[in-house]
PDB file of N, CA and C in Angstrom:
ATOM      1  N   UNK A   1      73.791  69.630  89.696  1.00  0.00           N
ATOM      2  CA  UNK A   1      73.070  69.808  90.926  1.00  0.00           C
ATOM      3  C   UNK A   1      73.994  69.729  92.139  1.00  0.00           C
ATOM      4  N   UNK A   2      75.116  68.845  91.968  1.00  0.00           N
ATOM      5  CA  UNK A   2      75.604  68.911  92.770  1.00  0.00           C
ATOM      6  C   UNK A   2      76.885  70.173  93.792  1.00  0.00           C
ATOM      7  N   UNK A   3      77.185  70.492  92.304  1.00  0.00           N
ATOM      8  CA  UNK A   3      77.719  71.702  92.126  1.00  0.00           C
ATOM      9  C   UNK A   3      76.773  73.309  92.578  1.00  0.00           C
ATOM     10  N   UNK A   4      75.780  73.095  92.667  1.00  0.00           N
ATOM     11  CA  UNK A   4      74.679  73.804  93.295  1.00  0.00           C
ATOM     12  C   UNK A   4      74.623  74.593  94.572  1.00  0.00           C
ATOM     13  N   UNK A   5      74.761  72.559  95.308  1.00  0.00           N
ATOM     14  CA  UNK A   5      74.559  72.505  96.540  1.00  0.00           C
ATOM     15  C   UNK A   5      75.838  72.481  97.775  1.00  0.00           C
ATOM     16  N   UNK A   6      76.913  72.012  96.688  1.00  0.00           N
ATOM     17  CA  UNK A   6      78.014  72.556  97.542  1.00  0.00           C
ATOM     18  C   UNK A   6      78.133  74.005  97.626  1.00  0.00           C
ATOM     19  N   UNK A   7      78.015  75.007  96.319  1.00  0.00           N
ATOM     20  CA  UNK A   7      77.861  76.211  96.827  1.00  0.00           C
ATOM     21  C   UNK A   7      76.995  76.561  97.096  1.00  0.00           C
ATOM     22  N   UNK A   8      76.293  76.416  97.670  1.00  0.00           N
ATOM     23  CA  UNK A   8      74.992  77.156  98.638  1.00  0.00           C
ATOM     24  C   UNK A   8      75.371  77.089  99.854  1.00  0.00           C
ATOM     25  N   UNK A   9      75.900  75.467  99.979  1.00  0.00           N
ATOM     26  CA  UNK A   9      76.629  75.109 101.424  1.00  0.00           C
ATOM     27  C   UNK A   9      77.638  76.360 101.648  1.00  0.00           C
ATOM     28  N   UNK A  10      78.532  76.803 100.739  1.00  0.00           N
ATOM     29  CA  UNK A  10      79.360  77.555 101.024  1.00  0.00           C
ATOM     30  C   UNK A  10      78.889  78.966 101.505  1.00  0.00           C
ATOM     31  N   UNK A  11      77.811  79.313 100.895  1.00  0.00           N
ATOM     32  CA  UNK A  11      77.390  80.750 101.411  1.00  0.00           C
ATOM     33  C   UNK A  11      76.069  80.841 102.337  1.00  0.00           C
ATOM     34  N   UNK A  12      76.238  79.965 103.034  1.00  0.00           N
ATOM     35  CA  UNK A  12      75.303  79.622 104.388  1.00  0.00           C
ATOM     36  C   UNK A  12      75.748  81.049 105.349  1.00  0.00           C
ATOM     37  N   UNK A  13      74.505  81.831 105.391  1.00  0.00           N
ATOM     38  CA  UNK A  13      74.529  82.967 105.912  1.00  0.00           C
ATOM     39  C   UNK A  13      74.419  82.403 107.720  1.00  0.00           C
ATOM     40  N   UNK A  14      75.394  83.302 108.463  1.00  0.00           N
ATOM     41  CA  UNK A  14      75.357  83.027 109.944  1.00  0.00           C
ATOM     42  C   UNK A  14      74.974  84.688 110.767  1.00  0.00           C
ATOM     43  N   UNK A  15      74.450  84.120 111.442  1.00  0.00           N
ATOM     44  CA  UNK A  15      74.032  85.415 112.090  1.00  0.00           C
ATOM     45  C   UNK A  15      74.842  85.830 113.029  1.00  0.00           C
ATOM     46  N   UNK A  16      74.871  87.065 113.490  1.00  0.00           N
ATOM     47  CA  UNK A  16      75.861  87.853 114.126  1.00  0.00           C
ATOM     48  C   UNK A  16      74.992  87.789 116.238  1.00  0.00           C
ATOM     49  N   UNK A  17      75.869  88.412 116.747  1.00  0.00           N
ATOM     50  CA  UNK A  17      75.934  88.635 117.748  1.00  0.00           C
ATOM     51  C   UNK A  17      74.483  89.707 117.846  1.00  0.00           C
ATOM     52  N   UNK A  18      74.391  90.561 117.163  1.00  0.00           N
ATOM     53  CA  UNK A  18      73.337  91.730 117.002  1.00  0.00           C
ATOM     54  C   UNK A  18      72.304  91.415 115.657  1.00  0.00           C
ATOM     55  N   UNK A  19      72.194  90.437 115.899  1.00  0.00           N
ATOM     56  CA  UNK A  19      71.027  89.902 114.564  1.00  0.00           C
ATOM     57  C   UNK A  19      70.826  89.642 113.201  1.00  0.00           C
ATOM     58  N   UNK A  20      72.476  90.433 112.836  1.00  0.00           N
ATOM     59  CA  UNK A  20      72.728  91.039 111.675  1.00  0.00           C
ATOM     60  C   UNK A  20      73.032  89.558 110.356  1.00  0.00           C
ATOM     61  N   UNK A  21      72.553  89.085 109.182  1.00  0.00           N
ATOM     62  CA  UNK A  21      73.167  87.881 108.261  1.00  0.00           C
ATOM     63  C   UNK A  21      74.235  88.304 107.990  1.00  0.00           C
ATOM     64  N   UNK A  22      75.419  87.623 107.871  1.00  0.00           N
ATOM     65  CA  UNK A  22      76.630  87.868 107.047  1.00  0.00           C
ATOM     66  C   UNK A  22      76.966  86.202 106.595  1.00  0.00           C
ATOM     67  N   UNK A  23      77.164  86.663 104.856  1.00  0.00           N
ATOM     68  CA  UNK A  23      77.682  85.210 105.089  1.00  0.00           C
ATOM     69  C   UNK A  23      79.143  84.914 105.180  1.00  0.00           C
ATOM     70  N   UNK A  24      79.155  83.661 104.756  1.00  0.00           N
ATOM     71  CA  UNK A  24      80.119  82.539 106.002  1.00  0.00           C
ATOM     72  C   UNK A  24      81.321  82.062 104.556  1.00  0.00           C
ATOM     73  N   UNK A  25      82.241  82.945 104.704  1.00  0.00           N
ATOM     74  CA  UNK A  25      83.814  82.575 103.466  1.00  0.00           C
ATOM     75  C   UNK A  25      85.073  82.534 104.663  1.00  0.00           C
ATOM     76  N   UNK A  26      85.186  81.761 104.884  1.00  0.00           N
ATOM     77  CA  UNK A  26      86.284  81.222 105.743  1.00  0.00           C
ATOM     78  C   UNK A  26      87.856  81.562 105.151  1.00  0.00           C
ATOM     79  N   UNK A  27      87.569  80.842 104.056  1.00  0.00           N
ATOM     80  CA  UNK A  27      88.966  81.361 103.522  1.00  0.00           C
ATOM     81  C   UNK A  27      89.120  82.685 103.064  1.00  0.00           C
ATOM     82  N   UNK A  28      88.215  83.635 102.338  1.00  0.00           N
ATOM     83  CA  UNK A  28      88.152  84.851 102.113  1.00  0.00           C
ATOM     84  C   UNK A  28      88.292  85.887 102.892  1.00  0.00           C
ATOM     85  N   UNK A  29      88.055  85.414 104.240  1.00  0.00           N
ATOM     86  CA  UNK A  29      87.917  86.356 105.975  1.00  0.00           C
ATOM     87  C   UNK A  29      89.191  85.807 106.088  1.00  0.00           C
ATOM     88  N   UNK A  30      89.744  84.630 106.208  1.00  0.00           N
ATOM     89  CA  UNK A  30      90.995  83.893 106.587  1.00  0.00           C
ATOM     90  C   UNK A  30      91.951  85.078 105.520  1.00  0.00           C
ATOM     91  N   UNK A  31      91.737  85.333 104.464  1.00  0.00           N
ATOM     92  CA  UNK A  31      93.189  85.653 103.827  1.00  0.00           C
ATOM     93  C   UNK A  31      92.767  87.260 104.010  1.00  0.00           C
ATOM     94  N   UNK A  32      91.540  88.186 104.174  1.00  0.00           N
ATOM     95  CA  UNK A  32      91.601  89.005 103.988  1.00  0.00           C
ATOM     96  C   UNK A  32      92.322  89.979 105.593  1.00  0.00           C
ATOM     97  N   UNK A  33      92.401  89.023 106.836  1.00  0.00           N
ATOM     98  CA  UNK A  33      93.135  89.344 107.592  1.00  0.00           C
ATOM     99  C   UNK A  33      94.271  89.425 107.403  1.00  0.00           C
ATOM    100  N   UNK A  34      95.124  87.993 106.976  1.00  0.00           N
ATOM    101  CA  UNK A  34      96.165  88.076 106.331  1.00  0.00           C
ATOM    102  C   UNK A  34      96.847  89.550 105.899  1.00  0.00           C
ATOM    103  N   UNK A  35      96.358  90.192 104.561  1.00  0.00           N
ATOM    104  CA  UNK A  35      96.108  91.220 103.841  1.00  0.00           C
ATOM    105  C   UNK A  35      96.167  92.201 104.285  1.00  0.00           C
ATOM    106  N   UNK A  36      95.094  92.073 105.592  1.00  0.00           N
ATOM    107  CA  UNK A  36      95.408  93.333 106.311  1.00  0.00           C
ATOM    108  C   UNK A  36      96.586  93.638 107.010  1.00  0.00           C
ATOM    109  N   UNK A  37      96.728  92.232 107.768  1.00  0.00           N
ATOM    110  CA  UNK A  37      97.902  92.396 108.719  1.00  0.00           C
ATOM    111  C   UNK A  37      99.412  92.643 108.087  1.00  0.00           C
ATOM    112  N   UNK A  38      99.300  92.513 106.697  1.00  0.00           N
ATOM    113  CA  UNK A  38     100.472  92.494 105.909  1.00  0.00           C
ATOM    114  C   UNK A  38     100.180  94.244 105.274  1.00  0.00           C
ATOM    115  N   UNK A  39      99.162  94.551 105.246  1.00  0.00           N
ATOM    116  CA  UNK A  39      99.168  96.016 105.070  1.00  0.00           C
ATOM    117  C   UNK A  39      99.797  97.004 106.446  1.00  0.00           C
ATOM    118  N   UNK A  40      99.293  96.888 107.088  1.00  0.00           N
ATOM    119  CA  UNK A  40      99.634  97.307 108.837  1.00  0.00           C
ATOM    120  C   UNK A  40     101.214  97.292 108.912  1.00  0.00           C
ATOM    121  N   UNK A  41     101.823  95.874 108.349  1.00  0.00           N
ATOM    122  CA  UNK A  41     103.666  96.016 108.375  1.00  0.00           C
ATOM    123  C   UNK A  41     103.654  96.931 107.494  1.00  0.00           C
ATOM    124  N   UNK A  42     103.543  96.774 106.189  1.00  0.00           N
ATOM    125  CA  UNK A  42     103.629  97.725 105.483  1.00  0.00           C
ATOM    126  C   UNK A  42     103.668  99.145 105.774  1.00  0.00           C
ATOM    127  N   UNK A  43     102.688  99.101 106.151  1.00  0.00           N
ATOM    128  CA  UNK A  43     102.535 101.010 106.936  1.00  0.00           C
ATOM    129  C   UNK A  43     103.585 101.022 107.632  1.00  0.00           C
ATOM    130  N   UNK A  44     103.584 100.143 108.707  1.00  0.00           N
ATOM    131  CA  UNK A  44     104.758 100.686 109.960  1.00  0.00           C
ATOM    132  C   UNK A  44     106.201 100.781 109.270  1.00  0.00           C
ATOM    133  N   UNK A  45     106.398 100.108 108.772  1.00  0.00           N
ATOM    134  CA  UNK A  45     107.624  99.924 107.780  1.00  0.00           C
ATOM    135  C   UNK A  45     107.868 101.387 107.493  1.00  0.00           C
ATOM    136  N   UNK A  46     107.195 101.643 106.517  1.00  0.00           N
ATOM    137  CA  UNK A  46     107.408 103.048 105.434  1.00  0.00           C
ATOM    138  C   UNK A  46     107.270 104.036 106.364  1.00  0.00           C
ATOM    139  N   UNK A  47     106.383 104.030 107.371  1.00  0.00           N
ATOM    140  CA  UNK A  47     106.912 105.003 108.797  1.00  0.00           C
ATOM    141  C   UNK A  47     107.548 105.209 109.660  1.00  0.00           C
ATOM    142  N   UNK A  48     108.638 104.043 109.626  1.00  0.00           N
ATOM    143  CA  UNK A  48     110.091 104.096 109.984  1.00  0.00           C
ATOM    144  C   UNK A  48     111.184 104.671 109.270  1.00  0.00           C
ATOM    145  N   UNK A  49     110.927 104.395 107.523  1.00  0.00           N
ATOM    146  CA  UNK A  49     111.651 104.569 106.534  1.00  0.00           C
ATOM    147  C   UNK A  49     111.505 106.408 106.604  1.00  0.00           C
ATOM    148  N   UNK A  50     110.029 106.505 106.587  1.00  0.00           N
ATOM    149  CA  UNK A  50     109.948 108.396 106.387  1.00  0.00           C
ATOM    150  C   UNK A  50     110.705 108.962 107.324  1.00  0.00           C
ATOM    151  N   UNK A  51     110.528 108.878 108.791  1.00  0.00           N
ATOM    152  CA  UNK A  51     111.255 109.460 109.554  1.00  0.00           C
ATOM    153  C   UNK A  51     112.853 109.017 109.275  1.00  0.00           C
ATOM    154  N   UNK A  52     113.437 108.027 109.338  1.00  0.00           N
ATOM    155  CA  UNK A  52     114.577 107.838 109.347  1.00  0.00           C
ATOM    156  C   UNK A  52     115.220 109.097 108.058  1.00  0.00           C
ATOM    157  N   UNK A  53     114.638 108.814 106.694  1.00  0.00           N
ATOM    158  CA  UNK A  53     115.213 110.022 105.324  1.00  0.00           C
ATOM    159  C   UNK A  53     114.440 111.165 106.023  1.00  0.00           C
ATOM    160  N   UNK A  54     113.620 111.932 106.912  1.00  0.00           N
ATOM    161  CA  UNK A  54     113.300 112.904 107.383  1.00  0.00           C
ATOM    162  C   UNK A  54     115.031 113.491 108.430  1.00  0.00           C
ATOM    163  N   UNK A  55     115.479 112.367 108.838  1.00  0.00           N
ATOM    164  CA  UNK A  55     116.170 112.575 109.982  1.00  0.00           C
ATOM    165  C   UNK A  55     117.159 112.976 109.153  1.00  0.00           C
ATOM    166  N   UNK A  56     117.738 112.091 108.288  1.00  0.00           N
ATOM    167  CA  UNK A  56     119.175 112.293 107.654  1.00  0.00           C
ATOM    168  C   UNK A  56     119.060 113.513 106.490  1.00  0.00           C
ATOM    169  N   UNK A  57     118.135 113.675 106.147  1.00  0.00           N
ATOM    170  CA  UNK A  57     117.807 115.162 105.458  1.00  0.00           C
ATOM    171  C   UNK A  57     118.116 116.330 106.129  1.00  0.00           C
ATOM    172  N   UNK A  58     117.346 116.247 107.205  1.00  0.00           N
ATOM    173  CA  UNK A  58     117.596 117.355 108.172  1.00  0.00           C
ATOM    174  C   UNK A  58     118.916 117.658 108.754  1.00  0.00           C
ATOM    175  N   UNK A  59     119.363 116.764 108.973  1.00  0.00           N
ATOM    176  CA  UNK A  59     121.276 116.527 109.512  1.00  0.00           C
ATOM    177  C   UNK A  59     122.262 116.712 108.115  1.00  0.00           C
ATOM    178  N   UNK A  60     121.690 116.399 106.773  1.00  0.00           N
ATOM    179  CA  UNK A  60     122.233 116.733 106.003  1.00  0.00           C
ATOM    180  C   UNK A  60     122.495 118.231 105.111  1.00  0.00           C
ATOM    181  N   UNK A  61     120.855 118.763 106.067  1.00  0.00           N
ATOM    182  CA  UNK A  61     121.224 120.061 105.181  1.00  0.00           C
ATOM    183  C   UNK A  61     122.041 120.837 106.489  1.00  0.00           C
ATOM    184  N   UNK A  62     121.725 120.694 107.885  1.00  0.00           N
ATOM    185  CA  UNK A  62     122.495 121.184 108.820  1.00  0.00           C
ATOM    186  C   UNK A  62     124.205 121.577 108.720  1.00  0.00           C
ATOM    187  N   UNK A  63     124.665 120.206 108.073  1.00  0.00           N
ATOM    188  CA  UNK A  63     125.896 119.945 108.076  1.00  0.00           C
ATOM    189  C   UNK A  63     126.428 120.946 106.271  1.00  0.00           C
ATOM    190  N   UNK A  64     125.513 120.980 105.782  1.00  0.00           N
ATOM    191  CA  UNK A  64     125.482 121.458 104.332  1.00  0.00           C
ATOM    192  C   UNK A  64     126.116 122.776 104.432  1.00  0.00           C
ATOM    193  N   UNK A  65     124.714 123.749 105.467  1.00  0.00           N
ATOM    194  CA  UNK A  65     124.915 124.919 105.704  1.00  0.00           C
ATOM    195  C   UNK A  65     125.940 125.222 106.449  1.00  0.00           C
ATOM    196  N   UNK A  66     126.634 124.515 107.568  1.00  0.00           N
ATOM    197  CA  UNK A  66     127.892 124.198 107.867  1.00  0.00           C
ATOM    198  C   UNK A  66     129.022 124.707 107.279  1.00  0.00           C
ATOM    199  N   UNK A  67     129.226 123.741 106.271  1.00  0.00           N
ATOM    200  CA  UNK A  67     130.119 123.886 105.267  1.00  0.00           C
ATOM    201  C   UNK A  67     130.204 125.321 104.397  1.00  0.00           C
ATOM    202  N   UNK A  68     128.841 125.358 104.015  1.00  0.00           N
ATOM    203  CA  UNK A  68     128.541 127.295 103.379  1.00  0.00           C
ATOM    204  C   UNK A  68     129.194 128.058 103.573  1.00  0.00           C
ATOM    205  N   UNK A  69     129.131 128.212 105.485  1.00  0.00           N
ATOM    206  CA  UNK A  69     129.357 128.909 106.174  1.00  0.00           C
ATOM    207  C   UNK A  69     131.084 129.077 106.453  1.00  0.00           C
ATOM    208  N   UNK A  70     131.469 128.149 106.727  1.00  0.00           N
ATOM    209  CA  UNK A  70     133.060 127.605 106.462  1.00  0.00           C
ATOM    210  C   UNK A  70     133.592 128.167 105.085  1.00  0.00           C
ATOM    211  N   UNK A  71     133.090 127.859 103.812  1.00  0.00           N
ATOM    212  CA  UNK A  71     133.651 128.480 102.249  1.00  0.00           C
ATOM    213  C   UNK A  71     133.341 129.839 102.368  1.00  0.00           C
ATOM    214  N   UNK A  72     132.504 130.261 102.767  1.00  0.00           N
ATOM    215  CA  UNK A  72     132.238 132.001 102.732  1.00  0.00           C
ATOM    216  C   UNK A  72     133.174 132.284 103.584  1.00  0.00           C
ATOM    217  N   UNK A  73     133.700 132.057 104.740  1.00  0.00           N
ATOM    218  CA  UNK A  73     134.795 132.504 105.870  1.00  0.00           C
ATOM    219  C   UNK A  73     135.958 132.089 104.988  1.00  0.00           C
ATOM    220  N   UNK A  74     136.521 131.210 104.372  1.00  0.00           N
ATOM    221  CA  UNK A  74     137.544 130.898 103.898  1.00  0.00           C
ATOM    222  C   UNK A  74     137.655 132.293 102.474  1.00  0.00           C
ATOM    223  N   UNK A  75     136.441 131.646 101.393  1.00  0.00           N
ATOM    224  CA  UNK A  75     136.775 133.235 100.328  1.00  0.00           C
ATOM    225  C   UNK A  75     136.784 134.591 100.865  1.00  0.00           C
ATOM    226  N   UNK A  76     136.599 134.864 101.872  1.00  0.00           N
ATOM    227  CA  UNK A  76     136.163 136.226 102.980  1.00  0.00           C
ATOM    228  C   UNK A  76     137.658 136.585 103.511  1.00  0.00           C
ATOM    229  N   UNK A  77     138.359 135.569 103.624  1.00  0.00           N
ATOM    230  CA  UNK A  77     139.616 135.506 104.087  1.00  0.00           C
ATOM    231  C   UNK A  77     140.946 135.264 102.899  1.00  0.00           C
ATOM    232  N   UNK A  78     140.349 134.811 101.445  1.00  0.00           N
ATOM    233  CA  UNK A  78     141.100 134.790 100.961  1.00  0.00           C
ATOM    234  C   UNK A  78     142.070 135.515  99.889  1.00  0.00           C
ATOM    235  N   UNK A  79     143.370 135.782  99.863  1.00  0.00           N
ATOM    236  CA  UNK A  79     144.161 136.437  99.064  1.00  0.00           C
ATOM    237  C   UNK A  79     143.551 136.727  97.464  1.00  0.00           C
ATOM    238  N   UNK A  80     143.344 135.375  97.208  1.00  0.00           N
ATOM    239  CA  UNK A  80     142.833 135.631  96.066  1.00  0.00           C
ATOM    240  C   UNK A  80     141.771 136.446  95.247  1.00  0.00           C
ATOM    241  N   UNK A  81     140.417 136.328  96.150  1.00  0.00           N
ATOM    242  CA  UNK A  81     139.398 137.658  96.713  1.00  0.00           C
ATOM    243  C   UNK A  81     140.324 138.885  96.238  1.00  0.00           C
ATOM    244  N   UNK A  82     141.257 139.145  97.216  1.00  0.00           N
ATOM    245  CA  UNK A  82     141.377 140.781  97.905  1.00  0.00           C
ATOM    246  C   UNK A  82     142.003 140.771  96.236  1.00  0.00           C
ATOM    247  N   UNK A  83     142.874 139.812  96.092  1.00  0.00           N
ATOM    248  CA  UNK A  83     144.191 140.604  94.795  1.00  0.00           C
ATOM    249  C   UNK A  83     142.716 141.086  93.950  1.00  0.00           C
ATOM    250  N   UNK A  84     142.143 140.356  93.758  1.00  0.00           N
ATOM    251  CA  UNK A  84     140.493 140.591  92.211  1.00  0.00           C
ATOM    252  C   UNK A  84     139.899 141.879  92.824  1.00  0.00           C
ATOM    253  N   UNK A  85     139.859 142.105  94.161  1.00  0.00           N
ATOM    254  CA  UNK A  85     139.058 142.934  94.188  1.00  0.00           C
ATOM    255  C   UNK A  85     139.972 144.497  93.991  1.00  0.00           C
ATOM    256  N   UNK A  86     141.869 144.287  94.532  1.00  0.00           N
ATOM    257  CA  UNK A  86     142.324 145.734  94.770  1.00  0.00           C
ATOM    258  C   UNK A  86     142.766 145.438  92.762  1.00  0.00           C
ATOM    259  N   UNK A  87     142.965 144.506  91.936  1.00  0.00           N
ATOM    260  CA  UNK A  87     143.361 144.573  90.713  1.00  0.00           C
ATOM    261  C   UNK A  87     142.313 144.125  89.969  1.00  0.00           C
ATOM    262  N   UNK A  88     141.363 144.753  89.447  1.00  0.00           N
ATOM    263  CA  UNK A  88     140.426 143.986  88.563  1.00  0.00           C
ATOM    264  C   UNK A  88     140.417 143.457  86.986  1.00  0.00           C
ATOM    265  N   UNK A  89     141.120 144.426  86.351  1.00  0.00           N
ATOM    266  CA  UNK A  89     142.011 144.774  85.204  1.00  0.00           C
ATOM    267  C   UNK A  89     142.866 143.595  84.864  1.00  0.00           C
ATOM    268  N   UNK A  90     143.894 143.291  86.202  1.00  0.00           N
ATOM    269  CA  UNK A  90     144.881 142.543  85.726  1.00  0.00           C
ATOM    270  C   UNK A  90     144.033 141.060  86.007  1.00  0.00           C
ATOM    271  N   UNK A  91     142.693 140.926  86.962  1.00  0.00           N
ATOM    272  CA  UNK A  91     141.847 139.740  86.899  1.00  0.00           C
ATOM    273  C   UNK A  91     141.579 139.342  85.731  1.00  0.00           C
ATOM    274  N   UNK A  92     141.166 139.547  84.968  1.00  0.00           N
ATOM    275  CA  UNK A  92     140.116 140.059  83.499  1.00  0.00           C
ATOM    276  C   UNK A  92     141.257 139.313  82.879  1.00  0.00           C
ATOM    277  N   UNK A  93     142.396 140.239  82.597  1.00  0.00           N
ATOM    278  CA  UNK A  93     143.426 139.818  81.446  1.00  0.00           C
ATOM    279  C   UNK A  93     143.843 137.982  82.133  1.00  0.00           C
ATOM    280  N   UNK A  94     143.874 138.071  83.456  1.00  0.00           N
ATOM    281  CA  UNK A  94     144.874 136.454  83.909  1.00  0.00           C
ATOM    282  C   UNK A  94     143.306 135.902  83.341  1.00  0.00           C
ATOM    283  N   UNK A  95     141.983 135.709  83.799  1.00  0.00           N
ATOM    284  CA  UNK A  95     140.906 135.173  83.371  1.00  0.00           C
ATOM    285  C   UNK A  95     141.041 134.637  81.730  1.00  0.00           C
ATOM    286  N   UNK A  96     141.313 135.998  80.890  1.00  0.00           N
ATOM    287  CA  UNK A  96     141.519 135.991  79.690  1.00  0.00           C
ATOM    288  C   UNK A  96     142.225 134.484  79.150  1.00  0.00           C
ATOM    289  N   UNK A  97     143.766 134.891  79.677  1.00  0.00           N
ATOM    290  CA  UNK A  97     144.978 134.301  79.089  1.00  0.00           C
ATOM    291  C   UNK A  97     144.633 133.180  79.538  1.00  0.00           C
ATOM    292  N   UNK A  98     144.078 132.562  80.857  1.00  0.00           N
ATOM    293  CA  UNK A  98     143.958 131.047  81.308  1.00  0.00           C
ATOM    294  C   UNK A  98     142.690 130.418  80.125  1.00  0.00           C
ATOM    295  N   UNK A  99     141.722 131.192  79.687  1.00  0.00           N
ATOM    296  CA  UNK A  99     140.713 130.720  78.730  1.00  0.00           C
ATOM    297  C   UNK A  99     141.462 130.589  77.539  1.00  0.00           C
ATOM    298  N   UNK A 100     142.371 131.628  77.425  1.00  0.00           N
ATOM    299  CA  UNK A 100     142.773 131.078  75.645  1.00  0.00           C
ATOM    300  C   UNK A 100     143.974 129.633  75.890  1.00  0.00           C
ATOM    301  N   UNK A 101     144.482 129.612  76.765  1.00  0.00           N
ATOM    302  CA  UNK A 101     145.172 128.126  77.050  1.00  0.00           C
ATOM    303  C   UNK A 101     144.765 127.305  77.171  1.00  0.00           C
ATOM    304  N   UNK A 102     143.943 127.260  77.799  1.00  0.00           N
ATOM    305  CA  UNK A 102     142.799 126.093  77.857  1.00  0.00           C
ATOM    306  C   UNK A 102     141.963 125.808  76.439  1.00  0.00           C
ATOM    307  N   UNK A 103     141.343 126.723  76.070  1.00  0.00           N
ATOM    308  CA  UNK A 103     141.257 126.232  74.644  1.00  0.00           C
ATOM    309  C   UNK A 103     142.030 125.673  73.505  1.00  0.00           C
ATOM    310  N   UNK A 104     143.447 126.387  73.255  1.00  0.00           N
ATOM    311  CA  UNK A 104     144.497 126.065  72.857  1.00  0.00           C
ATOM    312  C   UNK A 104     145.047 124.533  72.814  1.00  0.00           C
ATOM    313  N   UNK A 105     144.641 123.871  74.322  1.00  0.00           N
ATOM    314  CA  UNK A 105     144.815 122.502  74.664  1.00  0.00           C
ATOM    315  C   UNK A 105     144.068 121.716  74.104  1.00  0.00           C
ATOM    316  N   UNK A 106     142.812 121.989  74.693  1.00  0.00           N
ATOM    317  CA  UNK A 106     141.809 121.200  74.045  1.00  0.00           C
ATOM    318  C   UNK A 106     141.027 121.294  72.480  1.00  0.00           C
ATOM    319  N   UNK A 107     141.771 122.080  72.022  1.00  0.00           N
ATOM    320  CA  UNK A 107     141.040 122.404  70.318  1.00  0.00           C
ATOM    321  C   UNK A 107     141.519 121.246  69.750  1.00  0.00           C
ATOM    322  N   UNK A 108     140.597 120.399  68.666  1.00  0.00           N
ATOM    323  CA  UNK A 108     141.151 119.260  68.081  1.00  0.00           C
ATOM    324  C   UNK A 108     142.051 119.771  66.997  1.00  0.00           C
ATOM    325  N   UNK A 109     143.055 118.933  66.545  1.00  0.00           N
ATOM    326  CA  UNK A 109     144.075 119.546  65.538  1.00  0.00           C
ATOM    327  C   UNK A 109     143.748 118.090  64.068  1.00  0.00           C
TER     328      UNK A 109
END
């Protein structure tokens, strides 16, 4: 019985400002602010975090295409290009001979 009446005590309904019963958990309202307010960091947090990897993404592919742009001007400019493109023949065979050396090396014996 006694056990009863302490919880009944506990859910002693209080009335609102506009008439309305709600009952009365102190600690349950007490932690569910808590909860919230620890959800709310949460959010702001991870919406610092998004923009920040939004930012460095964006600067990263900037700087990416950058670079692209730089290796295409460099092979565009380079000897090696032109010799493959005015000798294709003798490409093929150096291609060739560097694959069979390389295998040659690395074949287990």
């Amino acid at each position: 019985m006694a056990t009863q009446a302490s919880a009944k005590s506990q859910t002693v309904k209080s009335t609102t400002a506009n008439g309305v019963t709600e009952p009365s958990h102190p600690v349950t309202d007490q932690l569910k602010d808590s909860l919230h307010a620890s959800v709310d960091k949460l959010a702001d947090s991870a919406g610092i975090a998004e923009e920040n990897i939004r930012k460095t993404a964006s600067s990263s592919a900037e700087s990416m295409s950058e670079r692209k742009r730089l290796a295409e001007q460099k092979w565009q400019a380079s000897k090696v290009r032109n010799y493959a493109i005015e000798n294709p023949l003798a490409t093929a065979g150096i291609a060739f001979a560097a694959g069979m050396l390389v295998t040659s090396l690395l074949r287990k014996k």
